[in-house]
Protein backbone atom coordinates (compact mmCIF):
# COMPACT_ATOMS: atom_id res chain seq x y z
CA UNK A 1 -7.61 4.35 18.01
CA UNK A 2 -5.75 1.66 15.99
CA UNK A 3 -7.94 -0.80 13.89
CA UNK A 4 -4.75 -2.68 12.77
CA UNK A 5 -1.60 -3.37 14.64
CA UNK A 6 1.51 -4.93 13.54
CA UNK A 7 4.23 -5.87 15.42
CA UNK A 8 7.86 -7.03 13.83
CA UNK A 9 6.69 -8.39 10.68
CA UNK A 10 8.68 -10.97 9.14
CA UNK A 11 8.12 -12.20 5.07
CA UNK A 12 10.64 -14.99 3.44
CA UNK A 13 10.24 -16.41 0.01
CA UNK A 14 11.74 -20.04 -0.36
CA UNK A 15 12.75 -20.34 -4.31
CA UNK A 16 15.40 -22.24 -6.03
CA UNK A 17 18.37 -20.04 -5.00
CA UNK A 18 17.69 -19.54 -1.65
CA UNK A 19 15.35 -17.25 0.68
CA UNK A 20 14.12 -13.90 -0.56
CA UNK A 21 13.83 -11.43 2.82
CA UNK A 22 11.10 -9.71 1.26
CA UNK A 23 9.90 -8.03 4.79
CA UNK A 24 12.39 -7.41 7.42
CA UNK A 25 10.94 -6.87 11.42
CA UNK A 26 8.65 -4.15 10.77
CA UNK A 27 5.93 -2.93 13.00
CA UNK A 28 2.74 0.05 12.36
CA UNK A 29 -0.35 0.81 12.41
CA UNK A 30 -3.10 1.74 10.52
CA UNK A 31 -6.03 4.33 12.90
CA UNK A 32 -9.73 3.69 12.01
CA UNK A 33 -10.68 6.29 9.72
CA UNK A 34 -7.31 7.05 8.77
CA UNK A 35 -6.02 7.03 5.06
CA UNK A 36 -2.33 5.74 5.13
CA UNK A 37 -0.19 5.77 2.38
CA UNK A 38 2.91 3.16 2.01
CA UNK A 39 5.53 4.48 -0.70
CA UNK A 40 8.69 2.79 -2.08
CA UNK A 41 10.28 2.00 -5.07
CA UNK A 42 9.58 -1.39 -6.64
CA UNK A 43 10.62 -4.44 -4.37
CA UNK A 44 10.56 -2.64 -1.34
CA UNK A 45 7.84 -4.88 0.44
CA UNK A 46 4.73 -2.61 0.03
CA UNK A 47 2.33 -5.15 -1.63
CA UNK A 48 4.44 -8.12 0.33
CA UNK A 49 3.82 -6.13 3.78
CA UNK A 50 -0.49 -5.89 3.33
CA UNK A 51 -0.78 -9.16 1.62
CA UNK A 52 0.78 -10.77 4.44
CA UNK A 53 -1.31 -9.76 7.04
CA UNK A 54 -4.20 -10.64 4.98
CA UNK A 55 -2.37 -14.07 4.49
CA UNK A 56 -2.47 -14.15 0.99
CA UNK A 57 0.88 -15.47 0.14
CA UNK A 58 1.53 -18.44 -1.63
CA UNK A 59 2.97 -21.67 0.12
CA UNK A 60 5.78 -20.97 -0.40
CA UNK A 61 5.90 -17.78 1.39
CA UNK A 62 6.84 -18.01 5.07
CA UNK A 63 5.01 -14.90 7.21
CA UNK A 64 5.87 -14.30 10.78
CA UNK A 65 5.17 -12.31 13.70
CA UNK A 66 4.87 -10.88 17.33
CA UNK A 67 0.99 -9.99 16.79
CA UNK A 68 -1.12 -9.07 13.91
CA UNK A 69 -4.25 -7.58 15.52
CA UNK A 70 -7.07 -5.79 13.43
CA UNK A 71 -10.04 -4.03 15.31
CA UNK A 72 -9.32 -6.51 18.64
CA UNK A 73 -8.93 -10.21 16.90
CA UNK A 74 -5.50 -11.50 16.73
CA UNK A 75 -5.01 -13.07 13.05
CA UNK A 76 -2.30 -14.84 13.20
CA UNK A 77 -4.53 -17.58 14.89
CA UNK A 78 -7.30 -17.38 11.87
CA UNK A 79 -7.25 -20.60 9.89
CA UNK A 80 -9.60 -21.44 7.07
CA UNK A 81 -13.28 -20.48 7.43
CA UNK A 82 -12.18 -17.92 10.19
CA UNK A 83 -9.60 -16.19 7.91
CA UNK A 84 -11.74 -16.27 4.35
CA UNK A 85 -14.96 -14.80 6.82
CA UNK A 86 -12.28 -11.65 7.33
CA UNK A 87 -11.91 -11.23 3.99
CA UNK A 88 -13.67 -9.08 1.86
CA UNK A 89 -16.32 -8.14 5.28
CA UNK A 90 -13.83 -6.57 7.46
CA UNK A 91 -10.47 -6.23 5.34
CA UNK A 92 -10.87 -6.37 1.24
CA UNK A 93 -8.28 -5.30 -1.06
CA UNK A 94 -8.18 -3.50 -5.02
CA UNK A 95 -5.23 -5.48 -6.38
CA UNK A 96 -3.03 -3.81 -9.13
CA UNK A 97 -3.91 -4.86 -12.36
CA UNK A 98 -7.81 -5.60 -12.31
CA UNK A 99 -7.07 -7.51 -15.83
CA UNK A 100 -5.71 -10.57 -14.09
CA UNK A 101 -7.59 -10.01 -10.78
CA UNK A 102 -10.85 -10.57 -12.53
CA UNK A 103 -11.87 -13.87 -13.11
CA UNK A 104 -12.15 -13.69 -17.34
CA UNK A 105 -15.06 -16.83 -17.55
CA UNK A 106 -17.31 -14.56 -15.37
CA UNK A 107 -19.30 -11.61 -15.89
CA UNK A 108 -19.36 -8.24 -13.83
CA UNK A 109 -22.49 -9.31 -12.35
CA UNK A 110 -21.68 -13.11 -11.20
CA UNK A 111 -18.15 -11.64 -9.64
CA UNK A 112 -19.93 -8.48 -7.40
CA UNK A 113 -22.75 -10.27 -6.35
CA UNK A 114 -20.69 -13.40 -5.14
CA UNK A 115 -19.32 -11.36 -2.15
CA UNK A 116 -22.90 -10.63 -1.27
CA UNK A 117 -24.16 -13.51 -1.29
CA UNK A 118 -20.85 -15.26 0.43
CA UNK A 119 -20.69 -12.57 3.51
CA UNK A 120 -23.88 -10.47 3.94
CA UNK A 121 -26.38 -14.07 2.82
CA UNK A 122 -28.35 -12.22 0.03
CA UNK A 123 -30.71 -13.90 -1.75
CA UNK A 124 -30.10 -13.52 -6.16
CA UNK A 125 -32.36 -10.69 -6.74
CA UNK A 126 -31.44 -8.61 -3.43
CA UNK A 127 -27.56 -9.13 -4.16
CA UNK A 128 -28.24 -8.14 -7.84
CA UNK A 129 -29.39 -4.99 -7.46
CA UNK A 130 -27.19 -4.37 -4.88
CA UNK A 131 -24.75 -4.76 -7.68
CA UNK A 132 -26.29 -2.64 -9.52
CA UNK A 133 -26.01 0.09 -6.84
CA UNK A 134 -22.17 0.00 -6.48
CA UNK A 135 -21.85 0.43 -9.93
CA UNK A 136 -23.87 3.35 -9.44
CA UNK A 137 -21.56 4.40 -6.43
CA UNK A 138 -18.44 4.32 -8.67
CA UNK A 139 -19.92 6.19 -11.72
CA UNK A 140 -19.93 3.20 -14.14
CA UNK A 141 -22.47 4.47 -17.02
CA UNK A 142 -24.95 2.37 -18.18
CA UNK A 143 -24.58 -0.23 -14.97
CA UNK A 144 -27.33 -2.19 -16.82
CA UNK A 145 -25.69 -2.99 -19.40
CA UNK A 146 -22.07 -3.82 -17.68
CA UNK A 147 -23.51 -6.13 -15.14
CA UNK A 148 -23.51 -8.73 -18.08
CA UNK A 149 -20.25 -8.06 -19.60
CA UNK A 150 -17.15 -9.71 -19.20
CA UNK A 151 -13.53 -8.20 -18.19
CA UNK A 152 -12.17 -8.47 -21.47
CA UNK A 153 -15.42 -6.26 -23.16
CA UNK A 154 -14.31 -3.51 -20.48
CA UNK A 155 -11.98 -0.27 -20.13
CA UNK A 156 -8.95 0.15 -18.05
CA UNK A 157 -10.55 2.40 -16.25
CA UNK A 158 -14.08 0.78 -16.48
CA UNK A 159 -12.55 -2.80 -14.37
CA UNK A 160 -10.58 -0.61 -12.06
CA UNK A 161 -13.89 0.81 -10.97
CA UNK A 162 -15.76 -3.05 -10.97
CA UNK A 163 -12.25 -3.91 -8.56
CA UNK A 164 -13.17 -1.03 -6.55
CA UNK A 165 -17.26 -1.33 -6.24
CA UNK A 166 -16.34 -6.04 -4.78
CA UNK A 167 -13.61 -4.11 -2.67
CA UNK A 168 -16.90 -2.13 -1.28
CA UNK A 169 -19.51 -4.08 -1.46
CA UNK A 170 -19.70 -5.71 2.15
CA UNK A 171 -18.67 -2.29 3.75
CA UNK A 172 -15.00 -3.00 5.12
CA UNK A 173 -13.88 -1.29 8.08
CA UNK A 174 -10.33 -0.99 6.42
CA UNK A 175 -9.58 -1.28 2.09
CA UNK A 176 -6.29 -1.46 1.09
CA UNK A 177 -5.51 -0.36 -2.34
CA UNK A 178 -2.53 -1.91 -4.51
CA UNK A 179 -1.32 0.54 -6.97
CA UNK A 180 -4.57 1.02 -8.00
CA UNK A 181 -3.81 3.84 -10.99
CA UNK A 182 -1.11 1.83 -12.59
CA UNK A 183 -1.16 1.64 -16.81
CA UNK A 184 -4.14 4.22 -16.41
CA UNK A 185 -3.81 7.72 -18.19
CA UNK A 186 -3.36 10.91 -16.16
CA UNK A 187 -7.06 11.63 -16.26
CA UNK A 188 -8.50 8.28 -15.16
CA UNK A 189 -6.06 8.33 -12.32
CA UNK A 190 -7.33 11.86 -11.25
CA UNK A 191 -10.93 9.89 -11.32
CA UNK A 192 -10.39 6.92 -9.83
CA UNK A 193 -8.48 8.77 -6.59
CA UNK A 194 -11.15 11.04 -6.57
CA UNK A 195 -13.28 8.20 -6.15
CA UNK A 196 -11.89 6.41 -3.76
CA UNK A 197 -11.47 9.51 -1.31
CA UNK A 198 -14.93 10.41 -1.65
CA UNK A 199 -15.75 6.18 -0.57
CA UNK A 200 -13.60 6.53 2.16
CA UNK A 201 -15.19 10.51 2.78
CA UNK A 202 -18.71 8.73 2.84
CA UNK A 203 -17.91 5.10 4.34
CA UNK A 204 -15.24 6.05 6.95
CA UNK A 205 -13.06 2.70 6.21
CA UNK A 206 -9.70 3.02 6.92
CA UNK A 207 -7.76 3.34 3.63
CA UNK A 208 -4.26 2.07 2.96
CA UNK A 209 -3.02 3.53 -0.24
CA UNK A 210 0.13 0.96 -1.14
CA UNK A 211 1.92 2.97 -4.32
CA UNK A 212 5.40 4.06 -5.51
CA UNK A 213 4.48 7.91 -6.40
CA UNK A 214 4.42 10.44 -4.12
CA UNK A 215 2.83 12.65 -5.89
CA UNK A 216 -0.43 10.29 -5.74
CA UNK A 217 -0.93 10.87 -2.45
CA UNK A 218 0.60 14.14 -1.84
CA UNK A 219 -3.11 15.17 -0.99
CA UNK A 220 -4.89 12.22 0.77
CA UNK A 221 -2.87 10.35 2.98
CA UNK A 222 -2.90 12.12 6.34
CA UNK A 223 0.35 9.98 7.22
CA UNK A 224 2.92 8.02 4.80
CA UNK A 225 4.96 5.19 5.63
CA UNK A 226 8.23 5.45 3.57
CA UNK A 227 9.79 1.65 2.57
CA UNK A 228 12.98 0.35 1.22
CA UNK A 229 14.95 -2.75 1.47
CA UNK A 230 11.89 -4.94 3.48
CA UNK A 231 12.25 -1.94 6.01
CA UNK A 232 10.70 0.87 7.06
CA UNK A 233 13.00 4.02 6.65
CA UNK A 234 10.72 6.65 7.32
CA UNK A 235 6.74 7.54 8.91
CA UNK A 236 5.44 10.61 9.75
CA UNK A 237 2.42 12.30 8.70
CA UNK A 238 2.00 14.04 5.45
CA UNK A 239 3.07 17.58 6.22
CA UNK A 240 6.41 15.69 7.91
CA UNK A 241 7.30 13.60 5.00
CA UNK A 242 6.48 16.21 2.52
CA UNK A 243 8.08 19.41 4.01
CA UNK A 244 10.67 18.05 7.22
CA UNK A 245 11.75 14.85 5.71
CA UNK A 246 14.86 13.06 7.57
CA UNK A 247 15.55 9.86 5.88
CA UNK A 248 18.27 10.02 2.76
CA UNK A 249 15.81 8.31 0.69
CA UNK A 250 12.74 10.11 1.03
CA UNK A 251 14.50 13.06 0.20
CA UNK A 252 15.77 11.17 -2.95
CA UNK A 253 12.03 10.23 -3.70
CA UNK A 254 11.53 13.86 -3.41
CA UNK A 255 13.96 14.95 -5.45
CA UNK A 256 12.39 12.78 -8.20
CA UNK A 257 8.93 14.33 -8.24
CA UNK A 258 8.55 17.17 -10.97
CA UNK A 259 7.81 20.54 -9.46
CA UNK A 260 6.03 23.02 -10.88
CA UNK A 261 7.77 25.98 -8.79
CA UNK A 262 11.52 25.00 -10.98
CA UNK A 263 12.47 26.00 -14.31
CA UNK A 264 10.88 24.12 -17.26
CA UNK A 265 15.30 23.03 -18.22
CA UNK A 266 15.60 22.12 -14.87
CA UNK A 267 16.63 17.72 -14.38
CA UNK A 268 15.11 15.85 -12.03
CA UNK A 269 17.35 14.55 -9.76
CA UNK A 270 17.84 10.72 -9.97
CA UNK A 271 18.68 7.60 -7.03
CA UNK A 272 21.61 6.18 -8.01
CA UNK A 273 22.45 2.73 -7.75
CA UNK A 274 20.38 -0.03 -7.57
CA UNK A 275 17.99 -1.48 -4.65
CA UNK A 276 19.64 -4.22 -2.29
CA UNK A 277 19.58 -7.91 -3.11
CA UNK A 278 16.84 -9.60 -0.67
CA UNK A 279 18.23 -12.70 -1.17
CA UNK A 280 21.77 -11.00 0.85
CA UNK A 281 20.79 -7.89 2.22
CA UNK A 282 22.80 -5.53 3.91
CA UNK A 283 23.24 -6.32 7.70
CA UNK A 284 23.75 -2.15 8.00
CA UNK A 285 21.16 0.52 6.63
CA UNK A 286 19.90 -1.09 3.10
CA UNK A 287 20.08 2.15 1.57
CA UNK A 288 24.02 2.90 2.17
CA UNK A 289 24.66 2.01 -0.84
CA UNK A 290 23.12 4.34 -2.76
CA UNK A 291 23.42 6.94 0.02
CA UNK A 292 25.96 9.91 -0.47
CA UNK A 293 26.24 10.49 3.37
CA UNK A 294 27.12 7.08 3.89
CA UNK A 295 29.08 6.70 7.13
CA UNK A 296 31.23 3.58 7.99
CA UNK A 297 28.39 2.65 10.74
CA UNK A 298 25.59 2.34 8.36
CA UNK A 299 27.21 -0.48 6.13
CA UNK A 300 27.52 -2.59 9.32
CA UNK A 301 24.86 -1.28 11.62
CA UNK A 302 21.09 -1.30 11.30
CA UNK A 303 19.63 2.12 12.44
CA UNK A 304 16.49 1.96 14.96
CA UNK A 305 12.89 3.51 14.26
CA UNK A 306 14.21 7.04 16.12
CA UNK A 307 11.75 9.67 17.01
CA UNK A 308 11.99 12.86 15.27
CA UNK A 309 8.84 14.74 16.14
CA UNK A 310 5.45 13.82 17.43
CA UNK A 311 4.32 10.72 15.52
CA UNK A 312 7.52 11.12 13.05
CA UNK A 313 10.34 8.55 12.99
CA UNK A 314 13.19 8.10 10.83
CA UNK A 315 15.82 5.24 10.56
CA UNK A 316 19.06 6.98 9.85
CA UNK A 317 22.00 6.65 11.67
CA UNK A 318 22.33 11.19 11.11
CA UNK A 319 20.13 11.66 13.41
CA UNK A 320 22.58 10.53 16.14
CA UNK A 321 23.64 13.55 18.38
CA UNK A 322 27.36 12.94 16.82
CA UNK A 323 26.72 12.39 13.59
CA UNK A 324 27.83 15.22 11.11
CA UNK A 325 25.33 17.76 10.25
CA UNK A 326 23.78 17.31 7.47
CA UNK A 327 21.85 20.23 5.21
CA UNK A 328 18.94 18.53 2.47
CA UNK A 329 20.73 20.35 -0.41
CA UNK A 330 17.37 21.19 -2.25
CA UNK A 331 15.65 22.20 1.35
């Protein structure tokens, strides 16, 4: 059953220059229990796509669309109180650098037990150790002693985890998680994924997992949503997208990913080009011009969503019945 729905999402920057078409008519879903992953090189829309259905955009950011429905309530018609009541108790969100998403004039314990107080109406001492707990719950040693620290006295690692115990705290039906291992060493990463699957393993919140890496989620999404250009180019679960990709792109994100199966001289295999201007973009297939089975149709025709399997669809004008047939050349 779907928790969130999205139907032909639109996101448009006014700046000095002119609009940025960040996010382009694009509809999904997200299924309760289900961890999602959305992948894409920088600028695609991932982060733009989740922070506008929690309406977190600045003024200047225009959001529109058909419906925006999470577990039955349409959002779109949220205002205010309504909207910041959502927040944090139904939806909450680990943003990407916890350095800057941490407020640097509080401590740990004034910014986790805020949320607390705010949504579920604990009283100081309640919401405190409460605190205390989900510090606990995401393996912060000496929780004590961090409760009365401030951002700045912590680890990389150590305010990932404090971003990840607020995100938490008022038990969310659905988390979304912004790049959350960026600037962190190999090793935290490993920890703090490993964290949040066993959160979602003991919670059952929907997780989406918004991240440029493939290899990330190569073992925890149970279906990927592939972006580029505002658009999505590609979904399928993660057996699809991994082993029977269709999309030119995803198979150039593949071809990026180191594998352990090649030679050690082996080269990765790099996109070329560079990502379409959102300020102009392409009225055909935004990735045609980087795509080496570019076809005269795709620089002046969008391709549809079209169904490739059960729950897979790809947006690629190959697929058509008379399109040339076209081999992956490292399948």
């Amino acid at each position: 059953m779907a928790l969130l729905e999205v139907e032909n999402l639109t996101t448009t920057f006014r700046i000095g220059v002119g609009r940025v078409q960040a996010v382009r008519g694009i509809s999904f879903h997200v299924d309760e229990g289900e961890f999602l992953g959305i992948v894409g090189e920088s600028g695609s829309g991932k982060s733009v796509t989740m922070l506008s259905v929690m309406n977190l955009l600045p003024d200047y950011a225009t959001i529109k669309a058909d419906a925006i429905r999470f577990n039955g309530v349409e959002m779109t018609k949220l205002r205010g109180k309504e909207l910041r009541a959502m927040h944090g108790k139904e939806i909450s969100m680990i943003f990407q650098d916890p350095m800057t998403s941490l407020n640097p004039l509080f401590t740990v314990e004034q910014q986790l037990i805020e949320p607390l107080k705010i949504h579920l109406g604990m009283k100081k001492a309640e919401a405190r150790a409460k605190a205390l707990e989900l510090l606990r719950q995401v393996e912060i040693p000496a929780p004590e002693e961090r409760l009365k620290q401030y951002p700045h006295e912590l680890s990389g690692g150590m305010r990932q985890r404090v971003m990840i115990a607020m995100a938490v705290a008022c038990n969310p039906k659905m988390i979304i998680a912004d790049e959350p291992t960026t600037a962190l060493d190999v090793t935290i990463q490993a920890q703090i994924l490993e964290l949040l699957e066993g959160l979602k393993r003991n919670s059952g919140a929907s997780v989406v997992m918004i991240t440029h890496d493939l290899g990330v989620i190569a073992s925890m999404c149970s279906r990927i949503i592939v972006m580029y250009g505002g658009t999505i180019c590609e979904e399928g679960s993660a057996r699809d997208i991994f082993y029977a990709p269709r999309h030119p792109y995803t198979w150039g994100l593949l071809n990026s990913v180191p594998k352990i199966s090649t030679g050690e001289h082996k080269k990765l295999v790099p996109i070329p080009g560079t990502p379409p201007d959102m300020l102009k973009p392409p009225a055909g297939c935004p990735f045609a011009p980087r795509c080496r089975y570019c076809m005269r149709v795709c620089t002046t025709v969008a391709p549809p969503l079209l169904q490739c399997g059960e729950g897979h669809r790809a947006a690629c004008h190959l697929m058509h019945p008379n399109a040339p047939k076209i081999q992956r050349e490292d399948a």
